[in-house]
N, C-alpha and C. Protein backbone atom coordinates (compact mmCIF):
# COMPACT_ATOMS: atom_id res chain seq x y z
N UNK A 1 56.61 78.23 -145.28
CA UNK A 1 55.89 77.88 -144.08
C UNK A 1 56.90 77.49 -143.02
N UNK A 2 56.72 77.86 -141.85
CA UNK A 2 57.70 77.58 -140.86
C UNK A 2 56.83 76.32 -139.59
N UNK A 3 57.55 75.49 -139.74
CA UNK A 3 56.68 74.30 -138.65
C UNK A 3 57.48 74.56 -137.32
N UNK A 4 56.76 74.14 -136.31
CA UNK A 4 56.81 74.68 -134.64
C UNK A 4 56.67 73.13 -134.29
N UNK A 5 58.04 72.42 -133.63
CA UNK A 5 58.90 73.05 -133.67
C UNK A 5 59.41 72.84 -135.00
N UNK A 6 60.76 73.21 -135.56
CA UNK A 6 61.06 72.69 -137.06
C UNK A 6 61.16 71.57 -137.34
N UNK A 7 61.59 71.18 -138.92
CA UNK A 7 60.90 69.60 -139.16
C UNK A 7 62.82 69.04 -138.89
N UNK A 8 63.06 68.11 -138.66
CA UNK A 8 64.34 67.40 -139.18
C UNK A 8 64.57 66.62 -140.10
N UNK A 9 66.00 66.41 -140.92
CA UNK A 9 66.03 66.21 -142.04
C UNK A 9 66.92 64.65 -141.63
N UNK A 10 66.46 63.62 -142.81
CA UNK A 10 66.95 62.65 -142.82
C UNK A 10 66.99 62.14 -144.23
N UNK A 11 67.64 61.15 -144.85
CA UNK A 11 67.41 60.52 -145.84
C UNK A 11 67.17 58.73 -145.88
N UNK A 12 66.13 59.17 -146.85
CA UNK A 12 65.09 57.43 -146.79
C UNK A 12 65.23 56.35 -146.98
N UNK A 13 65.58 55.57 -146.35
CA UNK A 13 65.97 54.14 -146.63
C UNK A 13 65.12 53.10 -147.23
N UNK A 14 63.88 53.45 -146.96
CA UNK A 14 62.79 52.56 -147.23
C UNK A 14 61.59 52.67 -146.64
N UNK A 15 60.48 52.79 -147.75
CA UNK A 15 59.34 52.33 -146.80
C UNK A 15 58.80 51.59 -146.96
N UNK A 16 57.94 51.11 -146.10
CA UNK A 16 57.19 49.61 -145.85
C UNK A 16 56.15 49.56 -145.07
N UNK A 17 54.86 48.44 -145.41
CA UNK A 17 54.03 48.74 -144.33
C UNK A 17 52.62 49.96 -144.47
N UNK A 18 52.75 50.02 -145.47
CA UNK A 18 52.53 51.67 -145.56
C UNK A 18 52.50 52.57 -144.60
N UNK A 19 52.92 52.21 -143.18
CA UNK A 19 52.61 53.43 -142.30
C UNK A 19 54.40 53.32 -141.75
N UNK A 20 55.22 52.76 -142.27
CA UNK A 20 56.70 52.82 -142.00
C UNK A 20 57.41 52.99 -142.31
N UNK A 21 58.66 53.67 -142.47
CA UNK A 21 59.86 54.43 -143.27
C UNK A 21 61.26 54.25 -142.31
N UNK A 22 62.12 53.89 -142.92
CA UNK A 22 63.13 53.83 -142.30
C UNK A 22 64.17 55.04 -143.00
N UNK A 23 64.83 55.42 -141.92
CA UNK A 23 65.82 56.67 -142.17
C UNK A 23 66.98 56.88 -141.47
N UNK A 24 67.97 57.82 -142.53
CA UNK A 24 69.48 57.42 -141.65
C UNK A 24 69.15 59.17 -141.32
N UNK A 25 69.77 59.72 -140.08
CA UNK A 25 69.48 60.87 -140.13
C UNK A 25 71.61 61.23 -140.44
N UNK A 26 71.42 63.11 -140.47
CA UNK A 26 72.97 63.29 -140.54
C UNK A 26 73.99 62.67 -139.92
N UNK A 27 73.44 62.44 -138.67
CA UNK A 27 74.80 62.24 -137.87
C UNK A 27 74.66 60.29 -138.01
N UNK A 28 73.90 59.61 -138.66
CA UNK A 28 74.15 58.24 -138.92
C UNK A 28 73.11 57.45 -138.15
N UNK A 29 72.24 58.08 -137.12
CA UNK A 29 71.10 57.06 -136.62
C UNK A 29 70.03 56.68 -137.89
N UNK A 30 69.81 55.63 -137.17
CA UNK A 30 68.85 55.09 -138.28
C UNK A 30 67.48 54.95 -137.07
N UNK A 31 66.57 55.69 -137.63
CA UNK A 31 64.79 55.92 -137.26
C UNK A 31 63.77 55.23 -138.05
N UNK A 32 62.42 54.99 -137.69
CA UNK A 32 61.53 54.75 -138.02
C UNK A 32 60.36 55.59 -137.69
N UNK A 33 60.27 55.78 -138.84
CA UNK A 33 59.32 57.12 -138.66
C UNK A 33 57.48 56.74 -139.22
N UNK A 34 56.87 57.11 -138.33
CA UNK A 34 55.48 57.10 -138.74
C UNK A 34 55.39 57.72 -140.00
N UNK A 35 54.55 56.90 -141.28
CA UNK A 35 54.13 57.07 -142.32
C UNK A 35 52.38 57.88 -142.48
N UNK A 36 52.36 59.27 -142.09
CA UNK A 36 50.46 59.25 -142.19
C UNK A 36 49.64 58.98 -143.64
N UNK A 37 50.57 58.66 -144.96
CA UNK A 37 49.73 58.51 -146.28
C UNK A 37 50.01 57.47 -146.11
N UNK A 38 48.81 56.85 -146.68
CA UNK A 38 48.29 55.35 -146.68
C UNK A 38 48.56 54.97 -148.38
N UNK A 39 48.68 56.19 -149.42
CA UNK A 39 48.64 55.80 -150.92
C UNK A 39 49.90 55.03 -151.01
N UNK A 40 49.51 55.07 -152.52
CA UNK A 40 51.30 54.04 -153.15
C UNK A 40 52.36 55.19 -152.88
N UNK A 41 52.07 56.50 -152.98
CA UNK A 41 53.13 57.23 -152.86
C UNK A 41 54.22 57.38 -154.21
N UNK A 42 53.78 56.45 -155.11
CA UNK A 42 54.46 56.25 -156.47
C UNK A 42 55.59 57.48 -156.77
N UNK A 43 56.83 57.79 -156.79
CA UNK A 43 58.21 58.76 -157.26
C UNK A 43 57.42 59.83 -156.09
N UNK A 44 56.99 58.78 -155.23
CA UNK A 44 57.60 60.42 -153.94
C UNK A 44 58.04 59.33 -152.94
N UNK A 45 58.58 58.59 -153.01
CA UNK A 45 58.93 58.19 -151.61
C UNK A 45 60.28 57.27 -151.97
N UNK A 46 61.13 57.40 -152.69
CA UNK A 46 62.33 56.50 -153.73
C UNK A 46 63.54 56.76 -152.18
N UNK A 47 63.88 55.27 -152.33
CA UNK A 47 65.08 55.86 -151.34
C UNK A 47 66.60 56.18 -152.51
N UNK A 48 67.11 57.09 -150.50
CA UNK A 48 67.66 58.27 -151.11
C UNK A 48 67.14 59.80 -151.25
N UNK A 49 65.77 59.88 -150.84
CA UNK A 49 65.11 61.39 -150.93
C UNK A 49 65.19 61.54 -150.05
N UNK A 50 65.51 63.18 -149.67
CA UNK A 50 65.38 63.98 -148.09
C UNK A 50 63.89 63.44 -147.85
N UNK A 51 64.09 63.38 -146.54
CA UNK A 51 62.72 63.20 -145.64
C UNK A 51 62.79 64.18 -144.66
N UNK A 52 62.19 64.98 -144.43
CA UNK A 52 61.60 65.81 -143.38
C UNK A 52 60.39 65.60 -142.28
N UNK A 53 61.10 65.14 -140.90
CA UNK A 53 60.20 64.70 -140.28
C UNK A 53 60.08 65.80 -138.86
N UNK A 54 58.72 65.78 -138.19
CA UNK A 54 58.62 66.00 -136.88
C UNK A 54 58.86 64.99 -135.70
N UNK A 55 59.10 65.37 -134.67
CA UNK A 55 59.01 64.30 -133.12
C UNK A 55 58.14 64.80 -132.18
N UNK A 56 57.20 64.21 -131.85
CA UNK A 56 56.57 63.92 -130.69
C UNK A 56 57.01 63.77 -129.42
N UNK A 57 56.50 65.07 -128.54
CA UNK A 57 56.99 64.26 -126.97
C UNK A 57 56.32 63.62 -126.44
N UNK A 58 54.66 63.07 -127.14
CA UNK A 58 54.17 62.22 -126.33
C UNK A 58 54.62 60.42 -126.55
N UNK A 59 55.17 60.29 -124.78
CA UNK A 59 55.37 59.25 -124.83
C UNK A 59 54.74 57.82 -125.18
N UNK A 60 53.80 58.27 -125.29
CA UNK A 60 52.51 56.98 -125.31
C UNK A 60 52.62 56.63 -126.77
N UNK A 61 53.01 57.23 -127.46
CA UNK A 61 53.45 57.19 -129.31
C UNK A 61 54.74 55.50 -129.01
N UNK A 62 54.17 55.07 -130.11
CA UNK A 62 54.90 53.31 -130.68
C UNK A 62 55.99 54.54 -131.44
N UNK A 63 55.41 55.50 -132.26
CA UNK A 63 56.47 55.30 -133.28
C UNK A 63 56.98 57.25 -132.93
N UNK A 64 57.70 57.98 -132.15
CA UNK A 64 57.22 59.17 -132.12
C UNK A 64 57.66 59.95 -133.24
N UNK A 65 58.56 59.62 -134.33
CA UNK A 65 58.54 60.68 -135.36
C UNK A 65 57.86 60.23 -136.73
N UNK A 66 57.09 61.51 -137.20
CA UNK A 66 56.54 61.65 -138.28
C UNK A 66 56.57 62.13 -139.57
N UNK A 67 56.45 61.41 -140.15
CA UNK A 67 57.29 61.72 -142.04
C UNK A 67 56.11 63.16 -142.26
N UNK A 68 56.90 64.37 -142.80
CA UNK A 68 55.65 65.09 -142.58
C UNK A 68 56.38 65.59 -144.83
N UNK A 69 57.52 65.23 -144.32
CA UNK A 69 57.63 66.46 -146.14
C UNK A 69 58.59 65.52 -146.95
N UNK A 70 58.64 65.06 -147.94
CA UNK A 70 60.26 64.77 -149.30
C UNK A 70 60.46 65.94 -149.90
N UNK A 71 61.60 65.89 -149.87
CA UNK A 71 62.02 66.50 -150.99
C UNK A 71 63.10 65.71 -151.81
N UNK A 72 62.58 65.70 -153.31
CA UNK A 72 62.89 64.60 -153.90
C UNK A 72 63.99 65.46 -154.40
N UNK A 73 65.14 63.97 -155.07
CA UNK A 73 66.62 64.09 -155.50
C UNK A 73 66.52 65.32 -156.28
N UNK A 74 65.35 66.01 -156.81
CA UNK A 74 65.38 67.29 -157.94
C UNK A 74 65.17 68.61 -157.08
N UNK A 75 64.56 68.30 -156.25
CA UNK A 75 64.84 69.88 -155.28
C UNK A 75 63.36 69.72 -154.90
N UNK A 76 62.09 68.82 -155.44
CA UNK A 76 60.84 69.19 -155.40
C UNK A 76 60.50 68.84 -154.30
N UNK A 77 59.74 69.66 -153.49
CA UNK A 77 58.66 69.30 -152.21
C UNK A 77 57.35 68.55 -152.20
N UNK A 78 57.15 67.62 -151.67
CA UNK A 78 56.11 66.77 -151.58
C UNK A 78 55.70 66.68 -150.07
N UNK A 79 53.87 66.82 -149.65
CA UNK A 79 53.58 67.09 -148.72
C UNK A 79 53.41 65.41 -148.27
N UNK A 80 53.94 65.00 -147.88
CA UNK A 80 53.68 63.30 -147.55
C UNK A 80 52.35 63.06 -146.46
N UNK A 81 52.39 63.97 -145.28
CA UNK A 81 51.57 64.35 -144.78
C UNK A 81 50.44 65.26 -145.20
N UNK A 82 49.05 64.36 -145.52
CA UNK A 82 48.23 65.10 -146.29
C UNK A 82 47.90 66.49 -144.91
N UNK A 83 47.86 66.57 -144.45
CA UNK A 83 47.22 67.67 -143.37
C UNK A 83 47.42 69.10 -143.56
N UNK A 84 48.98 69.27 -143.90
CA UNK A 84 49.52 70.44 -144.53
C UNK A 84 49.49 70.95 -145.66
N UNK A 85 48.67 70.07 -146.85
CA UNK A 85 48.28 70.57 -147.84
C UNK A 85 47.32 72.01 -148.10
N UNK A 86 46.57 71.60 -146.97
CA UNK A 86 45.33 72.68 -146.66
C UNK A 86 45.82 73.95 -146.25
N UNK A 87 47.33 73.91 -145.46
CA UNK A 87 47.40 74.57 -144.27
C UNK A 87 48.55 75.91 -145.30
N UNK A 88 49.37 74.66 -146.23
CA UNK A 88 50.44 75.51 -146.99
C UNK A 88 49.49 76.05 -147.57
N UNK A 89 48.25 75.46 -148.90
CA UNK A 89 47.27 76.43 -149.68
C UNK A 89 47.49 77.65 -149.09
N UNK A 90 46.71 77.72 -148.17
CA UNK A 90 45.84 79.05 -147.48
C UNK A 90 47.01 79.83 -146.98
N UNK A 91 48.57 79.74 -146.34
CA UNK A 91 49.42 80.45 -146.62
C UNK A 91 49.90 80.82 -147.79
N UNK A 92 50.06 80.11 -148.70
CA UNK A 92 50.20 81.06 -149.99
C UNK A 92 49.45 81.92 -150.41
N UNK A 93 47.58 81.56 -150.32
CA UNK A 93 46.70 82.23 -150.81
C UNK A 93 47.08 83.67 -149.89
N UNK A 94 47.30 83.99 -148.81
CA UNK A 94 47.42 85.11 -147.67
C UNK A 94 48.40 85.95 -147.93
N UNK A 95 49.65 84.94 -148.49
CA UNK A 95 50.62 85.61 -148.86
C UNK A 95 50.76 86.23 -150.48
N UNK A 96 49.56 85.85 -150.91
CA UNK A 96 49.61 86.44 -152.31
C UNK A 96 50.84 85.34 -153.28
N UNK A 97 51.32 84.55 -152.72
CA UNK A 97 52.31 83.46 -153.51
C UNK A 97 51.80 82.93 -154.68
N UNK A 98 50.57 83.25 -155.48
CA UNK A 98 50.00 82.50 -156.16
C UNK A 98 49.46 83.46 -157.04
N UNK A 99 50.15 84.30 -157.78
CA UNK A 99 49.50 85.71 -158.70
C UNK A 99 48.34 85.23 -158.92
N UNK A 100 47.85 84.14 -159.33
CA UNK A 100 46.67 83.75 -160.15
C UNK A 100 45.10 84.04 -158.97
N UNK A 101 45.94 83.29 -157.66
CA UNK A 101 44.63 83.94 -156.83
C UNK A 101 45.10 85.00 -155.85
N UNK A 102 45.82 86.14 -156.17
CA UNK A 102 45.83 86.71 -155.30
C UNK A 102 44.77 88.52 -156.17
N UNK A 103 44.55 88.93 -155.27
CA UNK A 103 43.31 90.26 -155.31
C UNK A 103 41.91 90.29 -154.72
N UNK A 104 42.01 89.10 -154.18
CA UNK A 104 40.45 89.12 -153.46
C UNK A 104 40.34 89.53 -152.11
N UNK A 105 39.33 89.71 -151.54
CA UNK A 105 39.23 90.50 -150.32
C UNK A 105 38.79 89.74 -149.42
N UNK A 106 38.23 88.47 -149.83
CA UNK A 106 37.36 87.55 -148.53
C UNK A 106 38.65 85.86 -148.82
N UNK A 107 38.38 85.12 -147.90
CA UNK A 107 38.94 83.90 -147.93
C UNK A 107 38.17 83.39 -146.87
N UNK A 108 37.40 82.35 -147.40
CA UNK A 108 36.59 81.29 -146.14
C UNK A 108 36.88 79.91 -146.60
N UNK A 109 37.39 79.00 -145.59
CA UNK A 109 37.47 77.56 -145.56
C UNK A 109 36.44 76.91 -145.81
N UNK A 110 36.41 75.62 -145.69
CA UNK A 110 35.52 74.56 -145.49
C UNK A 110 34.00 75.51 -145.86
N UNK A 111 33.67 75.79 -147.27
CA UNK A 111 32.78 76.19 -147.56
C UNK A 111 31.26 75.70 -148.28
N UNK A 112 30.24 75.04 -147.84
CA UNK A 112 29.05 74.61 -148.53
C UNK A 112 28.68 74.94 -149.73
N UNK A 113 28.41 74.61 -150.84
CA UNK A 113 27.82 75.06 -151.85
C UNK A 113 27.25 74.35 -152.92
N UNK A 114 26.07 74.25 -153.72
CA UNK A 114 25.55 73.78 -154.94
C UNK A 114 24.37 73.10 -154.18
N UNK A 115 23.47 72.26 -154.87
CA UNK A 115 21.98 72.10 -154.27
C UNK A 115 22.24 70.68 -153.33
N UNK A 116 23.67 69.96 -153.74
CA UNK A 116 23.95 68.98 -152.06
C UNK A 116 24.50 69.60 -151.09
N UNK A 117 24.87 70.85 -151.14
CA UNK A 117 25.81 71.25 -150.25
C UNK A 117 26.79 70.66 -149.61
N UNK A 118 27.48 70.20 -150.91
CA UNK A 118 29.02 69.40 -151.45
C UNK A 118 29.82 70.53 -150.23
N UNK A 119 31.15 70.63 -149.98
CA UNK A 119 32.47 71.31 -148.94
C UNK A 119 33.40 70.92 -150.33
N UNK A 120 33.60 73.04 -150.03
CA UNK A 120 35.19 72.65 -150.62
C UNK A 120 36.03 73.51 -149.80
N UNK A 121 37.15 73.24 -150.39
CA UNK A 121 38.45 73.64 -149.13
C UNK A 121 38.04 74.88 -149.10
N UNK A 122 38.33 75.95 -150.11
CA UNK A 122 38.38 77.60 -149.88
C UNK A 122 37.12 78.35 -150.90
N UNK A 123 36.99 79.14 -150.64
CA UNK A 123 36.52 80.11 -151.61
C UNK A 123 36.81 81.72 -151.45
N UNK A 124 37.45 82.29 -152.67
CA UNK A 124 37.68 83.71 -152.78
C UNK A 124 36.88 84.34 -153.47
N UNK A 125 36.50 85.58 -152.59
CA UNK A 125 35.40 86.57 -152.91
C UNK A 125 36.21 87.85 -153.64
N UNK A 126 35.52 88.75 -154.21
CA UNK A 126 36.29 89.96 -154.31
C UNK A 126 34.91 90.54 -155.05
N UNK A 127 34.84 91.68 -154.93
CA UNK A 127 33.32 93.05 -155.74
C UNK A 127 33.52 92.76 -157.18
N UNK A 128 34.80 92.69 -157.26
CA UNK A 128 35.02 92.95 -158.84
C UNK A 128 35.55 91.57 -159.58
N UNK A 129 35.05 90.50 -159.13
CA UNK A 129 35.46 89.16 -159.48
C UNK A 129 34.68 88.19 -159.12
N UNK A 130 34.12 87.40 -160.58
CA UNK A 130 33.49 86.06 -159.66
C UNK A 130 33.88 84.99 -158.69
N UNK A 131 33.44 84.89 -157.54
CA UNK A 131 33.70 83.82 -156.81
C UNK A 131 34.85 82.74 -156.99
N UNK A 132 35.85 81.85 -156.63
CA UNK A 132 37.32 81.11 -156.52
C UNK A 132 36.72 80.00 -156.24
N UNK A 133 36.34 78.94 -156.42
CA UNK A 133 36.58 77.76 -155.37
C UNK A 133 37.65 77.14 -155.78
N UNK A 134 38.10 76.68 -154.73
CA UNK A 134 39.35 75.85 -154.60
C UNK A 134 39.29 74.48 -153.84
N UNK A 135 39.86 73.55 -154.66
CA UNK A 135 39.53 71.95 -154.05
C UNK A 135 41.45 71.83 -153.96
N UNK A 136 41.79 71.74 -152.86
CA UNK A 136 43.13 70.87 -152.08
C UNK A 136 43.36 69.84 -152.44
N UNK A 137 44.49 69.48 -153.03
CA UNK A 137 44.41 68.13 -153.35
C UNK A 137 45.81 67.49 -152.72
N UNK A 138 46.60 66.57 -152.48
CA UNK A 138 47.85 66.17 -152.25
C UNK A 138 48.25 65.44 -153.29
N UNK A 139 49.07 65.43 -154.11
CA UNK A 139 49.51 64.52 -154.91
C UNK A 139 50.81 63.96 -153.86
N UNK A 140 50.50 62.19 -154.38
CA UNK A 140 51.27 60.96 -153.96
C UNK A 140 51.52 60.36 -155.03
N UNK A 141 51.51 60.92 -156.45
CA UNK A 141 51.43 60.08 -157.45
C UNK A 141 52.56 60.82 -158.63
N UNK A 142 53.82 60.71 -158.53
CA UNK A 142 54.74 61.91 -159.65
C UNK A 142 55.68 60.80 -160.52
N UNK A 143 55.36 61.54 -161.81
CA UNK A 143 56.71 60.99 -162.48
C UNK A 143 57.27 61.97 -163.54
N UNK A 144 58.79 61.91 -163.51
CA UNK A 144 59.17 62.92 -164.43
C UNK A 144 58.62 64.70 -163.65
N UNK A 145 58.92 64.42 -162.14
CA UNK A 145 58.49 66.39 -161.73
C UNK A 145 56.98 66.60 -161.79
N UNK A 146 56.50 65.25 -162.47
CA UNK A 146 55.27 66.27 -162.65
C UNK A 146 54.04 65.26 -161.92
N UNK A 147 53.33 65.92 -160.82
CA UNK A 147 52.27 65.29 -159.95
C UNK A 147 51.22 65.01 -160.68
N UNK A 148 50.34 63.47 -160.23
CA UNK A 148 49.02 63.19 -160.57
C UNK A 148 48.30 62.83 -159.57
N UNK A 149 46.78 63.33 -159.96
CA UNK A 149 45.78 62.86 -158.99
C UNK A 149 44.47 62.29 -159.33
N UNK A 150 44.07 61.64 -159.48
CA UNK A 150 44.10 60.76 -157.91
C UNK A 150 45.69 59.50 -158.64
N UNK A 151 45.87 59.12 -157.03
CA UNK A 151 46.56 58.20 -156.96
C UNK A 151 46.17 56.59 -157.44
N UNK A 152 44.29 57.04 -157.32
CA UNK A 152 43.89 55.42 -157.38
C UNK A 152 42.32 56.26 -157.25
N UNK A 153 41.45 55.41 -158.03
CA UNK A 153 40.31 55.66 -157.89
C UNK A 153 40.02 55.34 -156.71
N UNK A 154 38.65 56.13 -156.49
CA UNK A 154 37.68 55.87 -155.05
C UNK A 154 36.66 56.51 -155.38
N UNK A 155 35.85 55.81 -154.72
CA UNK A 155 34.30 56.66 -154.93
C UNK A 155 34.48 57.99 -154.42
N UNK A 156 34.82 58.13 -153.49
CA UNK A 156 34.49 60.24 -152.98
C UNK A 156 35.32 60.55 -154.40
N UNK A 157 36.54 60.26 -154.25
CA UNK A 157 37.38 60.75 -155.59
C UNK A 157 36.19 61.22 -156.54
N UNK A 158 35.76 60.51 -157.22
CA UNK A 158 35.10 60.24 -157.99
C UNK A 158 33.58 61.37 -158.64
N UNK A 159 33.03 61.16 -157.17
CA UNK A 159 32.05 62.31 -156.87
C UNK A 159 32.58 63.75 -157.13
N UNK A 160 34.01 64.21 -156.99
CA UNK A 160 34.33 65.36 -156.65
C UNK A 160 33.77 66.18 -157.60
N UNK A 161 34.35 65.61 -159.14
CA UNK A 161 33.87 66.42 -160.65
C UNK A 161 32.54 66.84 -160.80
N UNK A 162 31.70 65.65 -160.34
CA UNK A 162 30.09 66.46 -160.12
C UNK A 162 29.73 68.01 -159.36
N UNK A 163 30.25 67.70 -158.38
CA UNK A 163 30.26 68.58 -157.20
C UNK A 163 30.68 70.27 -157.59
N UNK A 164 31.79 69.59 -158.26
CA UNK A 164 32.40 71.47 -159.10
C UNK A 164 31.68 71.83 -160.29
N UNK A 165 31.08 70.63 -161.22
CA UNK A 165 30.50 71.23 -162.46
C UNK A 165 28.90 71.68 -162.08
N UNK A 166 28.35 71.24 -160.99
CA UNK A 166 27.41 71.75 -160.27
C UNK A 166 27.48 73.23 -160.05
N UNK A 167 28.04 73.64 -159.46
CA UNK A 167 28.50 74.93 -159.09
C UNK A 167 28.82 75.97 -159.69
N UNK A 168 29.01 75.18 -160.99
CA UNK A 168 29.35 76.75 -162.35
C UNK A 168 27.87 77.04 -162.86
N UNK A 169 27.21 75.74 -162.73
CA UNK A 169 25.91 76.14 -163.73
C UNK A 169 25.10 76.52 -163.52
């Protein structure tokens, strides 16, 4: 995925606050960068990990750059910014990056379905294949490489499992 304009790279000093991160960038400034996940963030946010952030030219911004990606000491990418979770999905799904869902012929977002007419992120169609749904998720929660979700219970959390086992039956 290519971000407009590109992201810049810094490494993490700390975060705090949950909406604050401090960072040294290459050349030695030290920033504070808007935090948009509110979770614990648990082995994605360790200082010492690349941080990949955007800047804002609007001036009216307290804080104008934004933690948007880590990439942790192992090479792994973490979307820190939940927003792009949705946005990378559906480029991979387009780009076929994902053998498992790629061959279908339709792709629709934000799609209604089952007798609440629950929303899930995507659904793939194809003549010769049953129906895809796909639920987006961000993991903020890794240990040992390997992501968990949820980070912390919550009621929507919670609801989600209904919502999909609805839908098969």
């Amino acid at each position: 995925m290519e971000f407009s304009p590109p992201l810049q790279r810094a490494t993490l000093i700390q975060r705090y606050k949950r909406f604050l991160a401090d960072v040294i960038t290459p050349d030695g400034r030290e920033l504070t960068l808007h935090c948009p996940n509110t979770g614990a963030m648990t082995g994605c946010a360790t200082p010492g990990d690349t941080v990949w952030y955007s800047t804002s030219d609007n001036t009216k911004r307290k804080y104008p750059h934004t933690w948007e990606l880590t990439q942790s000491q192992s090479g792994a990418f973490i979307c820190v910014n939940t927003l792009w979770a949705n946005r990378l999905t559906k480029e991979a799904i387009l780009n076929e990056s994902i053998s498992e869902l790629s061959g279908y012929s339709s792709l629709k977002s934000e799609v209604k379905y089952g007798a609440e007419r629950s929303r899930i992120d995507f659904m793939l169609q194809a003549d010769s294949r049953p129906d895809c749904y796909i639920e987006v998720k961000s993991v903020t929660l890794a240990e040992n490489e390997q992501g968990y979700f949820p980070d912390a219970v919550t009621e929507t959390r919670s609801e989600t499992p209904s919502g999909v086992d609805e839908r098969s039956g």
